[in-house]
Protein backbone atom coordinates (compact mmCIF):
# COMPACT_ATOMS: atom_id res chain seq x y z
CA UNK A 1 12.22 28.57 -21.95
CA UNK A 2 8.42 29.68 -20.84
CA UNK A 3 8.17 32.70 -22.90
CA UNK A 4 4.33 32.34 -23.84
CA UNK A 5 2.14 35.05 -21.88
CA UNK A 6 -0.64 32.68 -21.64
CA UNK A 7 0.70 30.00 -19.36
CA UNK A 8 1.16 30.86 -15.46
CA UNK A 9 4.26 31.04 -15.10
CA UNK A 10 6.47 32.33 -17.26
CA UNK A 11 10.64 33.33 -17.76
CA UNK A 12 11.31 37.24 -17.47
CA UNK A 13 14.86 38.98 -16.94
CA UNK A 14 14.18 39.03 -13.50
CA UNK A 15 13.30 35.51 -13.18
CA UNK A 16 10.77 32.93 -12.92
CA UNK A 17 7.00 35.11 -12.47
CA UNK A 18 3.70 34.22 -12.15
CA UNK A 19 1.19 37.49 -13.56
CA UNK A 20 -1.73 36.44 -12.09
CA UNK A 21 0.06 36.22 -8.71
CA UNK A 22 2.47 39.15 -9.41
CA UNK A 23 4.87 37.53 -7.32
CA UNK A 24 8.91 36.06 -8.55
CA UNK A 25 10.92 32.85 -7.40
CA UNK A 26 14.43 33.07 -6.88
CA UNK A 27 13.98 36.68 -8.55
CA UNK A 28 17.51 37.99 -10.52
CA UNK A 29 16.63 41.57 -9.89
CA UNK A 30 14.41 43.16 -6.89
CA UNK A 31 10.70 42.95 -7.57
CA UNK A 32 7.79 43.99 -4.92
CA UNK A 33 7.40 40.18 -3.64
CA UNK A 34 9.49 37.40 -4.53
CA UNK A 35 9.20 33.75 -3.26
CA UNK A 36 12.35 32.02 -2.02
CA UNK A 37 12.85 28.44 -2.62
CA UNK A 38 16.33 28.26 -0.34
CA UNK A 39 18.88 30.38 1.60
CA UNK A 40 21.86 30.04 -1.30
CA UNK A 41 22.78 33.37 -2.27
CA UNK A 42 22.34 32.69 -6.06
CA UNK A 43 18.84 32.22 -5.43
CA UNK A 44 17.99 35.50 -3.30
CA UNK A 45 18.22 39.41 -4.45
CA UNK A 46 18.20 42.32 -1.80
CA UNK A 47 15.95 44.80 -2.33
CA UNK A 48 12.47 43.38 -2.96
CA UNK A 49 9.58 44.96 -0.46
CA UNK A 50 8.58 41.21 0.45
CA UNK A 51 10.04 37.71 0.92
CA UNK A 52 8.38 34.51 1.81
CA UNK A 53 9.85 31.03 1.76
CA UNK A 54 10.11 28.88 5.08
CA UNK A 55 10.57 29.09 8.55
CA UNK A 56 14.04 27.36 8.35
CA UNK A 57 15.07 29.25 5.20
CA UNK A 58 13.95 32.77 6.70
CA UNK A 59 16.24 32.08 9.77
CA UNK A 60 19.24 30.89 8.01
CA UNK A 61 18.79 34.47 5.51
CA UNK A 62 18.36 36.53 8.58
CA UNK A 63 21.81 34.81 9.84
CA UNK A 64 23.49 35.15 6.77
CA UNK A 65 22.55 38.92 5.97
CA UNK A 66 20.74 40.32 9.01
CA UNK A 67 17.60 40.33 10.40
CA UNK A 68 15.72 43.44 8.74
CA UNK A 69 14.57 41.71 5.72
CA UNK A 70 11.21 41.73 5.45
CA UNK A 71 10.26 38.12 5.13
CA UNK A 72 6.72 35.78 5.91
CA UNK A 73 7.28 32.15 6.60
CA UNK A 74 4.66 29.48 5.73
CA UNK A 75 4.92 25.70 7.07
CA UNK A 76 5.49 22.90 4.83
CA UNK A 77 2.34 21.74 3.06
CA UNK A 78 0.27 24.53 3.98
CA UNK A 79 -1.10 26.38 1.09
CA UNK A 80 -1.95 30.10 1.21
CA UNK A 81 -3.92 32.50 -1.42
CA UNK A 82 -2.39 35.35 -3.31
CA UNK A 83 -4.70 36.98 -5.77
CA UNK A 84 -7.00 33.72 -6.08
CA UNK A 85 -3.56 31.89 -6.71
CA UNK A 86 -2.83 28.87 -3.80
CA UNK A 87 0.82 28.25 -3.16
CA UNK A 88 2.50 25.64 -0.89
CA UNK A 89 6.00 24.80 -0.11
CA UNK A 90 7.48 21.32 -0.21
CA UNK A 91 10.56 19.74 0.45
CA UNK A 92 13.09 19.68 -2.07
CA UNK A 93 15.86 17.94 -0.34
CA UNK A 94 18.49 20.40 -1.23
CA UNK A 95 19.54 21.84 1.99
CA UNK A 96 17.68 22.90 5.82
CA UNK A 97 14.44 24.59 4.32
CA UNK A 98 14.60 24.44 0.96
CA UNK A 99 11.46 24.12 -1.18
CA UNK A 100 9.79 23.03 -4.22
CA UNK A 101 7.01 25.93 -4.94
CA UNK A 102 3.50 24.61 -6.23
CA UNK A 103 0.93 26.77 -7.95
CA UNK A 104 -2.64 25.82 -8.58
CA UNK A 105 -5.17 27.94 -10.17
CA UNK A 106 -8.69 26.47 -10.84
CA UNK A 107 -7.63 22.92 -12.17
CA UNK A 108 -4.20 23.55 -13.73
CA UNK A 109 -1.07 22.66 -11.67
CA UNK A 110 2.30 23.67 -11.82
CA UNK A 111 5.51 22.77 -9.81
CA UNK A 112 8.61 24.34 -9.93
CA UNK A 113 11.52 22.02 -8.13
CA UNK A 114 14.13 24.58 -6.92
CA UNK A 115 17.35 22.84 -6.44
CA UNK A 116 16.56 19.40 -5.53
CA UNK A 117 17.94 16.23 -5.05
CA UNK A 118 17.17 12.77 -4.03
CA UNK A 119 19.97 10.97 -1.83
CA UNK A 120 19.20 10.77 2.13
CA UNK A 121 20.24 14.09 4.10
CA UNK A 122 19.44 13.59 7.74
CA UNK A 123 20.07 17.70 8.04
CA UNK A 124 17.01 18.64 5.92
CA UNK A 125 13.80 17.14 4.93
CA UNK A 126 13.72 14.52 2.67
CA UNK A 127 12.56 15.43 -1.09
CA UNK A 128 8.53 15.10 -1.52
CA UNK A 129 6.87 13.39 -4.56
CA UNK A 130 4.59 16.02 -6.01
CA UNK A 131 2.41 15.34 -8.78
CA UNK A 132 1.68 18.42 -11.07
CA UNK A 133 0.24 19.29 -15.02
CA UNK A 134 3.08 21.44 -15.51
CA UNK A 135 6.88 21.23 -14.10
CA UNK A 136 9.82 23.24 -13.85
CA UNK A 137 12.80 21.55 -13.26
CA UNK A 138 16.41 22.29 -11.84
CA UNK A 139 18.75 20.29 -14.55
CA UNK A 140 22.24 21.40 -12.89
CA UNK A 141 23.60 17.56 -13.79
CA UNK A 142 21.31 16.68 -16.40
CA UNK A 143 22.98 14.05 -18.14
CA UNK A 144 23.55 10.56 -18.34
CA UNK A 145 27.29 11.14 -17.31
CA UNK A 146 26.56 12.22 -13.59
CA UNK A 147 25.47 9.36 -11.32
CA UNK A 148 26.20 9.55 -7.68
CA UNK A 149 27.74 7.14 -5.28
CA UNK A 150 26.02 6.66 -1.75
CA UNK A 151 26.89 9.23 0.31
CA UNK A 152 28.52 7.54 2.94
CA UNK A 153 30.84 5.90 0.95
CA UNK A 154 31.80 9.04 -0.12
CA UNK A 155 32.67 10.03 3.72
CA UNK A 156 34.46 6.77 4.47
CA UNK A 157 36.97 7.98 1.51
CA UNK A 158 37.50 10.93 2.74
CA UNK A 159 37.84 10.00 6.52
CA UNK A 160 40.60 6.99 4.69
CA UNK A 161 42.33 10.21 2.78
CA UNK A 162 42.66 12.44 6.10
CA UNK A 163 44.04 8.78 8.21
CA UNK A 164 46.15 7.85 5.24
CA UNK A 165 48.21 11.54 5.83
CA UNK A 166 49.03 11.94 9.79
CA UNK A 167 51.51 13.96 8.86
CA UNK A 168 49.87 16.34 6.91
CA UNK A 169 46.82 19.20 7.03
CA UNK A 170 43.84 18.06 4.91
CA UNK A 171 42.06 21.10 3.51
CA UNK A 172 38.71 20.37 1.81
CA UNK A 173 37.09 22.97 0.00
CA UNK A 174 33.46 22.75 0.47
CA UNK A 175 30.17 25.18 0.60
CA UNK A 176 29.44 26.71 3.69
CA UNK A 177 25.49 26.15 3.62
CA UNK A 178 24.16 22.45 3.42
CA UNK A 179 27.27 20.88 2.09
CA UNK A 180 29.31 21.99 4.83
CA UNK A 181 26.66 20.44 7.39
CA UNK A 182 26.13 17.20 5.08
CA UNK A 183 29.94 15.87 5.04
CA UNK A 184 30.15 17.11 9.39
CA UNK A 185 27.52 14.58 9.75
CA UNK A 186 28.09 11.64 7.65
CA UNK A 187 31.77 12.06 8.85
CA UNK A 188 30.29 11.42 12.37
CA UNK A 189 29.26 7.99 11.11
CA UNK A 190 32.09 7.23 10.54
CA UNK A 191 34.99 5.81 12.34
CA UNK A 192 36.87 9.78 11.93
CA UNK A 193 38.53 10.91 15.16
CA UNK A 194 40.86 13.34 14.21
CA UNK A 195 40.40 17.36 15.08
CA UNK A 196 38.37 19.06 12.72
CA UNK A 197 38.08 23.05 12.36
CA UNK A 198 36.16 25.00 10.08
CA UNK A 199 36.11 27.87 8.82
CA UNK A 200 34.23 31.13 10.24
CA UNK A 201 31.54 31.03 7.90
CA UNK A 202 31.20 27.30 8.18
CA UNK A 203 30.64 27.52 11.74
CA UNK A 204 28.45 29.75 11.67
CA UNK A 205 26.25 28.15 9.87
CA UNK A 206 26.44 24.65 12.20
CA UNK A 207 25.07 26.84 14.83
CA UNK A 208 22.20 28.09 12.67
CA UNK A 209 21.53 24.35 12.00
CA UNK A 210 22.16 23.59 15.63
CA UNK A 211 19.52 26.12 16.39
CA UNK A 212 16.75 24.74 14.08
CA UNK A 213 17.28 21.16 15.63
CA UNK A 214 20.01 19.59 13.32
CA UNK A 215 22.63 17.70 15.05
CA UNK A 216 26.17 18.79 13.48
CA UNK A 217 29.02 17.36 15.33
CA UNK A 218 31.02 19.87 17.25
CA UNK A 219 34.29 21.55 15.76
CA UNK A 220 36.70 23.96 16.40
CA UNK A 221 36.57 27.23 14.58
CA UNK A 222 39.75 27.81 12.29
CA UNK A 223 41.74 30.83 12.69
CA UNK A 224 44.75 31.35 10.41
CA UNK A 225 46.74 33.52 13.05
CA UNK A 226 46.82 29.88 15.24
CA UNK A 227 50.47 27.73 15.04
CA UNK A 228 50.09 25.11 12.17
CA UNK A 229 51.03 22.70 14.31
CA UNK A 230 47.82 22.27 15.69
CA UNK A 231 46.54 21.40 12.48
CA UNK A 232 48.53 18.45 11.56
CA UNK A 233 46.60 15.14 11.36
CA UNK A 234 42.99 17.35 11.32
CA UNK A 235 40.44 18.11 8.61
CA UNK A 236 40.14 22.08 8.25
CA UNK A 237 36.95 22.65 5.95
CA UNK A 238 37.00 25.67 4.19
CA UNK A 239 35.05 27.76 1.54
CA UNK A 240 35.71 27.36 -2.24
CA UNK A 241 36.37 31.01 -2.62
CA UNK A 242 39.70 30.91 -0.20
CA UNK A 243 41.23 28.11 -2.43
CA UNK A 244 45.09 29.44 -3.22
CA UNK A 245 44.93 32.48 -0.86
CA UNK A 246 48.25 33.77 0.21
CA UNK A 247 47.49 32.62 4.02
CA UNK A 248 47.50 29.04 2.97
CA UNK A 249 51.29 29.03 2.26
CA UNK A 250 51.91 29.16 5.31
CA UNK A 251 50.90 25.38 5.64
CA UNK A 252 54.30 23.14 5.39
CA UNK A 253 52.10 19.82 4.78
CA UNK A 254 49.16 19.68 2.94
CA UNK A 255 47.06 17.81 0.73
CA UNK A 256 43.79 19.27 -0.18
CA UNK A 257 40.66 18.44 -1.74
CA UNK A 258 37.25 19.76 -3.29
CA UNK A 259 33.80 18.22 -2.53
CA UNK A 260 31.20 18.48 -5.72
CA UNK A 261 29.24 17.07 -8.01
CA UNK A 262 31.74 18.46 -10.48
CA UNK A 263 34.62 16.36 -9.50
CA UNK A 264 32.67 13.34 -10.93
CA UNK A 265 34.22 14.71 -14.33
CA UNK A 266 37.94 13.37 -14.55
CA UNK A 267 38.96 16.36 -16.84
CA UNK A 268 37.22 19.30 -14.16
CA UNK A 269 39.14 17.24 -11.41
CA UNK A 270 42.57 17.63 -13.19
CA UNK A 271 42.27 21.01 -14.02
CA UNK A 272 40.89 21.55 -10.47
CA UNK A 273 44.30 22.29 -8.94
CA UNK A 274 43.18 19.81 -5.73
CA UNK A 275 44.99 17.16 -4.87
CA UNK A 276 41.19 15.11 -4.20
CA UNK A 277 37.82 14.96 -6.26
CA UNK A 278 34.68 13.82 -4.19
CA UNK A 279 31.92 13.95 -5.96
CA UNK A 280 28.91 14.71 -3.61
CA UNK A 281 26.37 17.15 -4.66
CA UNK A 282 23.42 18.16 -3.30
CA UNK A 283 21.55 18.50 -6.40
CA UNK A 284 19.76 15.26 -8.12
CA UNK A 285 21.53 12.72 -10.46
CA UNK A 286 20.51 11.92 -13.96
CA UNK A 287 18.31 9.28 -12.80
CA UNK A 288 16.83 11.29 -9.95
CA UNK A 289 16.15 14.29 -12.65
CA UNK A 290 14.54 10.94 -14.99
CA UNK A 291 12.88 9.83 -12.05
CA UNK A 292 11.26 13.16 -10.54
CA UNK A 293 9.70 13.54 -13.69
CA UNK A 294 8.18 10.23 -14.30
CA UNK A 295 6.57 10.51 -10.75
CA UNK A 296 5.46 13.53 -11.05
CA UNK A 297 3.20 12.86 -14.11
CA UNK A 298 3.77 15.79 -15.62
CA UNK A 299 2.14 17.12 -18.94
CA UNK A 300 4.59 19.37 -19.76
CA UNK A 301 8.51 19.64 -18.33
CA UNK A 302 10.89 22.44 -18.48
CA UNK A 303 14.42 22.65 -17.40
CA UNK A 304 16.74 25.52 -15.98
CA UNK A 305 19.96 24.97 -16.09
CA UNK A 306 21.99 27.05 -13.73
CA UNK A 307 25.91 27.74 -14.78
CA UNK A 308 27.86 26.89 -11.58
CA UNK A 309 31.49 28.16 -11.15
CA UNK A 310 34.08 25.79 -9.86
């Protein structure tokens, strides 16, 4: 990975860094000013004396961890100056505010992707086709093997899995920010009436969305204290991290599932423990990674691969 001094942005313990700027993206550790590319928590550190990212991705980190943080927005596009470096945001695709980060110093470019991916989202802004010398690229599903289905048919399976089990609770294990708010609205397209509820961290992130102009169907917020009867026949979406806690015994009828890019894998989605693999992801495909690289015309390409816990 970038390890020569010379080239403008280089790989440190602390993260991506660019000297001549003296500024991080997606920092590991807290640094004096760090650019953001989204609101996922693997990609921000507390502690640094300055954030700046977007105007959607500052509001959903102020929602998520309070609104202290010390954070500057910039629009879309717009490039601003730090020590003679410019710097603009672009849409990655990803999730609500999410950015690719370019760099440009006299003639020499350089793009770094963020988490990125390529399949229509109507709950963010669609990816942007940068050109750059020099490119930095997420590789989370880098390999021939991953190859996603459209999205909507992905929905219409699981709205046939929830009618198929009247009788039963479906549970499907999701995350909270941009996946969450994904399925809620291509579920809406589909011909899904039953009751859904989601979880407290869930919902409040469909109100952040609601608040930046995203329409996310309504739902009712879950509550474990409520009678499971009220369940039966719905679609409860919950976290991954609550998957096998004590509270969900409770249930008499279940089936559940797991939405992810990882349940593409028949072996992951055996050893999963769900009862249902849909493999959605908002990260790019192998073709999309192929393809973001060919139109970006790129000199020079370097991957990060980021180690993602089921």
């Amino acid at each position: 990975m970038i390890k020569d001094s010379s080239n403008l942005i280089k790989y440190t313990d602390k993260g991506l860094y660019c000297e001549l700027a003296d500024t991080w993206i997606d920092p590991h550790k807290p640094v004096n000013r760090a650019l953001i590319t989204h609101a996922h928590m693997d990609h921000f550190t507390f502690g640094c004396n300055e954030y700046i990212s977007t105007y959607e991705t500052a509001m959903i980190l102020k929602e998520r961890i309070g609104s202290e943080i010390n954070i500057k927005t910039c629009e879309y596009g717009k490039e601003f100056k730090i020590n003679g470096i410019n710097i603009s945001f672009h849409p990655s695709g990803h999730i609500l505010g999410s950015s690719q980060i370019k760099f440009k110093f006299a003639e020499e470019r350089w793009l770094i992707t963020g988490d990125f991916k390529r399949q229509k989202d109507e709950t963010c802004k669609e990816f942007e086709k940068v050109k750059t010398d020099y490119l930095i690229s997420e590789s989370t599903f880098g390999l021939p093997i991953f190859k996603w289905e459209e999205t909507q048919k992905t929905a219409f399976d699981i709205s046939k899995w929830i009618n198929s089990a009247p009788n039963k609770t479906s549970l499907l294990f999701c995350y909270s920010l941009g996946k969450a708010q994904r399925l809620l609205n291509e579920l809406s397209k589909t011909n899904f009436k039953n009751n859904i509820f989601t979880h407290t961290t869930i919902y409040k992130m469909n109100k952040c969305y609601k608040k930046l102009g995203i329409d996310i169907c309504d739902t009712n917020k879950f509550d474990k204290t409520q009678d499971i009867d009220e369940f039966k026949g719905g679609l409860v979406l919950l976290p991954p991290t609550l998957y096998k806690r004590s509270f969900l015994k409770k249930f008499k009828e279940i089936q559940t599932g797991f939405a992810s890019g990882w349940m593409s894998i028949r072996a992951l989605r055996k050893r999963s423990g769900y009862d249902k693999g849909f493999a959605i992801s908002d990260h790019a495909d192998w073709e999309d990674i192929l393809k973001t690289i060919t139109e970006s015309e790129a000199k020079n390409v370097f991957f990060i691969m980021e180690i993602v816990k089921l």
